[in-house]
Protein backbone atom coordinates (compact mmCIF):
# COMPACT_ATOMS: atom_id res chain seq x y z
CA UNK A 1 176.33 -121.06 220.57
CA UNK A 2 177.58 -123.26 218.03
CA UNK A 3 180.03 -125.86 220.21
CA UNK A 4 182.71 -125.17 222.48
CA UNK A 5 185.68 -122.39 221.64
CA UNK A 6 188.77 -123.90 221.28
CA UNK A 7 191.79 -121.82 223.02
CA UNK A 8 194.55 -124.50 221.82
CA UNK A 9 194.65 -128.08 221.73
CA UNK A 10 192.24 -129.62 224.43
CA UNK A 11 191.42 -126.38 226.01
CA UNK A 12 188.46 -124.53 225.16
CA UNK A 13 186.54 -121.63 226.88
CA UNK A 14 183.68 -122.74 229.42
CA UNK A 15 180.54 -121.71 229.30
CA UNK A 16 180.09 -121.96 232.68
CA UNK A 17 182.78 -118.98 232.94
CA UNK A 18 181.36 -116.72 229.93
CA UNK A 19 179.54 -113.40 231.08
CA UNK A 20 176.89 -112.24 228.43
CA UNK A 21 175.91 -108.51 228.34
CA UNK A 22 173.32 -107.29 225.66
CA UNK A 23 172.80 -103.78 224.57
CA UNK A 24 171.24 -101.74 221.70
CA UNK A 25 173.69 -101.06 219.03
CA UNK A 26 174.98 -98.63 216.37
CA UNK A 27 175.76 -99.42 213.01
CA UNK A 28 173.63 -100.86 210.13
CA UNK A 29 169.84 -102.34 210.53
CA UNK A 30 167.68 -99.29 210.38
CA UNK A 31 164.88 -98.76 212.65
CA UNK A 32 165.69 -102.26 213.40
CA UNK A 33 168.81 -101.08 215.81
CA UNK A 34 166.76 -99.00 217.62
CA UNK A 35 164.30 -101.76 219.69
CA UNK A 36 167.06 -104.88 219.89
CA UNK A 37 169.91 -105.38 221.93
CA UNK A 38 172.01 -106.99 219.11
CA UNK A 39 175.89 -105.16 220.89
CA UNK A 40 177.26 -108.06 222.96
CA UNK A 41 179.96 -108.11 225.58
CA UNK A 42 181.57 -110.66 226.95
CA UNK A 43 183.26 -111.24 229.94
CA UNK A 44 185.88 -114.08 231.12
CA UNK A 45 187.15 -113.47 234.68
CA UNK A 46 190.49 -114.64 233.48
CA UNK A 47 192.01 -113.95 237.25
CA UNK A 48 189.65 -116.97 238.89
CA UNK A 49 189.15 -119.34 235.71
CA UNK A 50 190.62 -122.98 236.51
CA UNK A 51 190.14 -123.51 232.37
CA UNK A 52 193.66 -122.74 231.90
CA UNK A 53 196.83 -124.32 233.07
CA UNK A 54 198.61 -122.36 235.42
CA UNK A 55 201.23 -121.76 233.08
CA UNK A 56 199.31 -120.37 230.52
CA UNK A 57 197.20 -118.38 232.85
CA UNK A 58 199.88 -116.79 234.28
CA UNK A 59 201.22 -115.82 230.80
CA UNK A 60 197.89 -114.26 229.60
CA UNK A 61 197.39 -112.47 232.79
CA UNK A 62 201.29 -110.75 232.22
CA UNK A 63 200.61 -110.21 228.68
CA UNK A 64 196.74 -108.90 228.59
CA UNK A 65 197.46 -106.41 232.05
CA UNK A 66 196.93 -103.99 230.39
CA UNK A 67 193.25 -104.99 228.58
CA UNK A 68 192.24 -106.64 232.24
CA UNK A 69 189.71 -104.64 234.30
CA UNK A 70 189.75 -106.63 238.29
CA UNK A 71 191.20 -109.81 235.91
CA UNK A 72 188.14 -109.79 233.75
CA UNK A 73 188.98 -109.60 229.92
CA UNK A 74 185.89 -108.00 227.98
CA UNK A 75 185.32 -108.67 224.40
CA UNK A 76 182.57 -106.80 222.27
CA UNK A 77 181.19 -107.24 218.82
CA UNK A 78 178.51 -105.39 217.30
CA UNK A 79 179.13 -105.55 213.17
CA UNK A 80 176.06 -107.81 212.54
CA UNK A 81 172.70 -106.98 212.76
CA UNK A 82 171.69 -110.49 214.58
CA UNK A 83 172.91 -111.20 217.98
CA UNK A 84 173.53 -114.69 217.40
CA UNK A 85 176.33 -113.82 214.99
CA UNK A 86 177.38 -111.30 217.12
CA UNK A 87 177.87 -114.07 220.02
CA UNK A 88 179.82 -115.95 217.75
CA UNK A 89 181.93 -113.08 216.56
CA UNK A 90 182.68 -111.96 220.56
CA UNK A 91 183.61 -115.77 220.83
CA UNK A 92 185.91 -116.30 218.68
CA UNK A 93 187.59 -113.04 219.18
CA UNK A 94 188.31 -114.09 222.87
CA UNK A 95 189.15 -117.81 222.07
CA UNK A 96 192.22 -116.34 219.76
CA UNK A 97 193.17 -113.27 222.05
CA UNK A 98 193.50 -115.76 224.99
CA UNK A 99 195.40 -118.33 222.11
CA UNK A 100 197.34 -115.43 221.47
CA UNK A 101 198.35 -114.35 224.99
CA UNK A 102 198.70 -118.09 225.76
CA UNK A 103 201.40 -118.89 223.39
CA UNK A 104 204.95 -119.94 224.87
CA UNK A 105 207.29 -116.95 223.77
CA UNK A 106 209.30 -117.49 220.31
CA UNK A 107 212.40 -119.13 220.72
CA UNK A 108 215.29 -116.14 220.59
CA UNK A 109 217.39 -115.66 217.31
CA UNK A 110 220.61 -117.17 217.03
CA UNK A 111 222.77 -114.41 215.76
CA UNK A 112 225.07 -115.54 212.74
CA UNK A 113 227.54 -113.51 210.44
CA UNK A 114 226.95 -112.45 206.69
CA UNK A 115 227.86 -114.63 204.38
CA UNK A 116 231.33 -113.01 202.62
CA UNK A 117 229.80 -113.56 198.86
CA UNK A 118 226.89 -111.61 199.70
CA UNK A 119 228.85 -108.87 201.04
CA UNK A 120 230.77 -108.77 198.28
CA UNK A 121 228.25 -108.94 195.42
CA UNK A 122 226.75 -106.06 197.18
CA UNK A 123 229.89 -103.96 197.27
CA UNK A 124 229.98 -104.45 193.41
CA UNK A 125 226.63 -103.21 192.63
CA UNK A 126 227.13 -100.35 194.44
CA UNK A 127 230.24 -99.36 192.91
CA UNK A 128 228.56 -100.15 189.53
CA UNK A 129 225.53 -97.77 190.60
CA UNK A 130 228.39 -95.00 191.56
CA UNK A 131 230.18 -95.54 188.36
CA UNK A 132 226.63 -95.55 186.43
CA UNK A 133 225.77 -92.12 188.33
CA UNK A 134 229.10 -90.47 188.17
CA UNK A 135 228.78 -90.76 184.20
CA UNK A 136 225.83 -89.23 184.17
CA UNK A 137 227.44 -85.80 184.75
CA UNK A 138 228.61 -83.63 181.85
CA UNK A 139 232.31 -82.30 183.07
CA UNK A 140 234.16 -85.30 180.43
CA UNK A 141 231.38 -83.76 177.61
CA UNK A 142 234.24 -81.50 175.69
């Protein structure tokens, strides 16, 4: 592989952790599909890793429940005919799904009012659009 995966800041996946599965896959290549296992899988037992802080662990494991099989998270790529690239493609797919399930939650919106202009100026084009469309009939046409 080409380095370590980084999840977010100083936190990257191990490869200690990673489980690689190779299999024979559809898709472009020819005859060439047919006698290399170029589909890969990957597997990151996301229930026992000590990778990720508790915090964010515990996040990932609420928000990926329902993509978790026993707590392992499975990844597969199989677009490229080479199963290097496909590696890399499985890897960074997990790296940002467990970014993305790692993420503190967005801060709630503030509600605030309208502003009164805007509500205004909005009043007034509709009216104009009524008084446009009411002229459009032909009862005034004597």
């Amino acid at each position: 592989m080409s380095g370590p995966y980084v999840i977010r800041g100083s936190v990257s996946l191990p490869e200690a952790e990673l489980m690689w599965r190779f299999s024979r896959s559809g898709g472009p290549g020819g005859q060439h599909v047919n006698t290399s296992d170029t589909q890969v899988e990957l597997g990151f037992d996301l229930a026992k890793t000590s990778a990720l802080p508790p915090v964010w662990k515990e996040r990932a494991l609420d928000r990926l429940a329902g993509r978790l099989v026993d707590g392992v998270i499975t990844v597969r790529a199989s677009e490229h005919r080479s199963q290097w690239r496909n590696r890399e493609t499985a890897a960074v797919r997990l790296a940002s799904l467990l970014a993305e399930a790692s993420a503190p939650p967005p801060k709630p919106r503030r509600a605030t009012r309208i502003p009164r202009g805007i509500n205004e100026r909005r009043l007034r084009e509709k009216k104009q659009r009524s008084d446009t469309k009411r002229g459009r009939n032909g009862r005034d046409w004597g």
